[in-house]
C-alpha atoms as a PDB file:
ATOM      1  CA  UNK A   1      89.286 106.135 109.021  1.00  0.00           C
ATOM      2  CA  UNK A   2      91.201 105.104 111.972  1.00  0.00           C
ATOM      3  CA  UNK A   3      90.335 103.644 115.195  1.00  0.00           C
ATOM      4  CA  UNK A   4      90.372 106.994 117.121  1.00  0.00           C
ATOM      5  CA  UNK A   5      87.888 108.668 114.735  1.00  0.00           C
ATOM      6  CA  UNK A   6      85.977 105.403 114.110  1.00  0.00           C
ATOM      7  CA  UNK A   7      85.603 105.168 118.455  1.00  0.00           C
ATOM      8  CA  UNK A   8      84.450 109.289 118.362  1.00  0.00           C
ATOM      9  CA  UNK A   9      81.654 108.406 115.487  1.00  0.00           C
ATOM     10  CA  UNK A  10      80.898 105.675 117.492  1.00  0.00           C
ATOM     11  CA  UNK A  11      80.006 107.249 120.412  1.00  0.00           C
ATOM     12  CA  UNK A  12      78.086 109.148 118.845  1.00  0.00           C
ATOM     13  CA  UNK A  13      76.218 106.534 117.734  1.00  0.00           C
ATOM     14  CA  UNK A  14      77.116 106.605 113.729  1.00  0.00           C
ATOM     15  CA  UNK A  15      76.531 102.423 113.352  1.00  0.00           C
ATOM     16  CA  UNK A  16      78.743 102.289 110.537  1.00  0.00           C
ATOM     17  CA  UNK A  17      81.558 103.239 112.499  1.00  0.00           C
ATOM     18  CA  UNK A  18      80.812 100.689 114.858  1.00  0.00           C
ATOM     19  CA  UNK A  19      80.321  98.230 111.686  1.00  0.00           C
ATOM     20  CA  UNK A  20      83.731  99.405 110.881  1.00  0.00           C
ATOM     21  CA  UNK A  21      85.276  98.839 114.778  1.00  0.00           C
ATOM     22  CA  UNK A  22      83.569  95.298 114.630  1.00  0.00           C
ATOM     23  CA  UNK A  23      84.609  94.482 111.068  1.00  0.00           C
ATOM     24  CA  UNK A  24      88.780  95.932 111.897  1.00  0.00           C
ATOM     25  CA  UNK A  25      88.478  93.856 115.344  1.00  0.00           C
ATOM     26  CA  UNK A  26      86.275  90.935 115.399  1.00  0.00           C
ATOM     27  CA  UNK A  27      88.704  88.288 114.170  1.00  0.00           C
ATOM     28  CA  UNK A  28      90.977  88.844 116.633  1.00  0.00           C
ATOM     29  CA  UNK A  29      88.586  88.714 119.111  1.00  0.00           C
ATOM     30  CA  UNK A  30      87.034  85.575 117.750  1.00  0.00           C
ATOM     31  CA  UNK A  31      90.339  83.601 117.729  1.00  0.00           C
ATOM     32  CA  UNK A  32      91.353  84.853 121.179  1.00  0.00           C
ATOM     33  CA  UNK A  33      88.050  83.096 122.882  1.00  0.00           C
ATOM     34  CA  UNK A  34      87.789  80.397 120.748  1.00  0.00           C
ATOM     35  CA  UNK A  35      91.633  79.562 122.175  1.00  0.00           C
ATOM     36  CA  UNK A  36      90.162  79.865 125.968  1.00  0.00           C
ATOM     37  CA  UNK A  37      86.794  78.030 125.715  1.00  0.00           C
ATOM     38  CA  UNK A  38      87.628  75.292 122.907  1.00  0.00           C
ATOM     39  CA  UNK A  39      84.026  75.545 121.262  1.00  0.00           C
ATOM     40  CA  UNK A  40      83.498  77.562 118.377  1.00  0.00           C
ATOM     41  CA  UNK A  41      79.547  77.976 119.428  1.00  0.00           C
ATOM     42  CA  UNK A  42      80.290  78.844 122.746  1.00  0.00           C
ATOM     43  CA  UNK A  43      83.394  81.704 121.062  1.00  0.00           C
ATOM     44  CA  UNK A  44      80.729  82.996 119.148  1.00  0.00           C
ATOM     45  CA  UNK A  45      78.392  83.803 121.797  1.00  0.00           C
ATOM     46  CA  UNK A  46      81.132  84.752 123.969  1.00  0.00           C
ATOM     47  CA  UNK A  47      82.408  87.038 121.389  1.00  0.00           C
ATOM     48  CA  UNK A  48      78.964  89.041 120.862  1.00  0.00           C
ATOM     49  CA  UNK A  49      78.807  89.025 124.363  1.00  0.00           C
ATOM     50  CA  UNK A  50      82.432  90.974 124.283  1.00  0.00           C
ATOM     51  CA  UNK A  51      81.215  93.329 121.307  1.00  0.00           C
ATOM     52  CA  UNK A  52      77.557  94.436 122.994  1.00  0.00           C
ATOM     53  CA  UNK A  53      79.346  95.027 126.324  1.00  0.00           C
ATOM     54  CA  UNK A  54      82.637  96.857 124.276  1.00  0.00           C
ATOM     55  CA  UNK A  55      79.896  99.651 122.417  1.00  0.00           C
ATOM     56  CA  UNK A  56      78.185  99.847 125.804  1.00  0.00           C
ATOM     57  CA  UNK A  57      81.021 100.775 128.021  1.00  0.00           C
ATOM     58  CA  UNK A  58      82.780 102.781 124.650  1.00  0.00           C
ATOM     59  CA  UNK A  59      82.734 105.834 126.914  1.00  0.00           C
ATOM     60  CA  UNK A  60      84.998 104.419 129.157  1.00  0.00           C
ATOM     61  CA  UNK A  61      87.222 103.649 126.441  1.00  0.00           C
ATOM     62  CA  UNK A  62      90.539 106.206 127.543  1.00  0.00           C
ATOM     63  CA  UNK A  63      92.945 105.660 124.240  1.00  0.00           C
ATOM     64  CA  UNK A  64      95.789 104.788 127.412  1.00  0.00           C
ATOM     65  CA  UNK A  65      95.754 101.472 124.789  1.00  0.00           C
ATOM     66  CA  UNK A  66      94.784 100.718 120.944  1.00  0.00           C
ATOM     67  CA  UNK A  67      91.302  99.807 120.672  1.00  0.00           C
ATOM     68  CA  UNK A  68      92.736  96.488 119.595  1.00  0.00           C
ATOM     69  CA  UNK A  69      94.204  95.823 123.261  1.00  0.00           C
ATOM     70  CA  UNK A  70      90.962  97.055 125.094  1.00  0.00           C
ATOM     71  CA  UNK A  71      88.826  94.893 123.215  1.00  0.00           C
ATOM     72  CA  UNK A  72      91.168  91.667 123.291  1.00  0.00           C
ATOM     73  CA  UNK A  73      90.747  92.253 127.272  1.00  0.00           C
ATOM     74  CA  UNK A  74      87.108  92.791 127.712  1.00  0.00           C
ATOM     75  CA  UNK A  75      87.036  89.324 125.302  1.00  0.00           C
ATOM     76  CA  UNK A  76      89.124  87.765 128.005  1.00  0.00           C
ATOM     77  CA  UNK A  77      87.153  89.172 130.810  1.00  0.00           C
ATOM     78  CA  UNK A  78      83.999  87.580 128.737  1.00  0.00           C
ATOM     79  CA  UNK A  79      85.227  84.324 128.584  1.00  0.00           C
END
């Protein structure tokens, strides 16, 4: 499946495409706080912080970007 039909499951609230979102994205999004806040306990709170606020704000979510993008910034904005 790709992102765009993974993101309409989603929000719809199909968990595996969210498991599927989180499983295509979450390394990236790992590596990118771990780089700003040097502490790999702190990136992995920081991270799930990213990830419960990404599938609560999904509706916002326009496509203007890949998913990938979106989610690298609201990982930034977390940390």
């Amino acid at each position: 499946m790709s992102d765009a039909q993974l993101i309409a499951a989603a929000r719809k609230g199909d968990r595996r495409a969210m498991a599927a979102l989180y499983t295509a994205h979450s390394g990236r999004v790992y590596s990118v706080v771990r780089r700003m806040v040097g502490d790999d306990h702190l990136a992995e709170d920081l991270s799930q912080d990213a990830w419960v606020r990404a599938f609560e704000k999904l509706h916002l979510f326009r496509g203007d970007s890949s998913f990938g993008t979106w989610m690298h910034r609201l990982a930034v904005n977390s940390a």
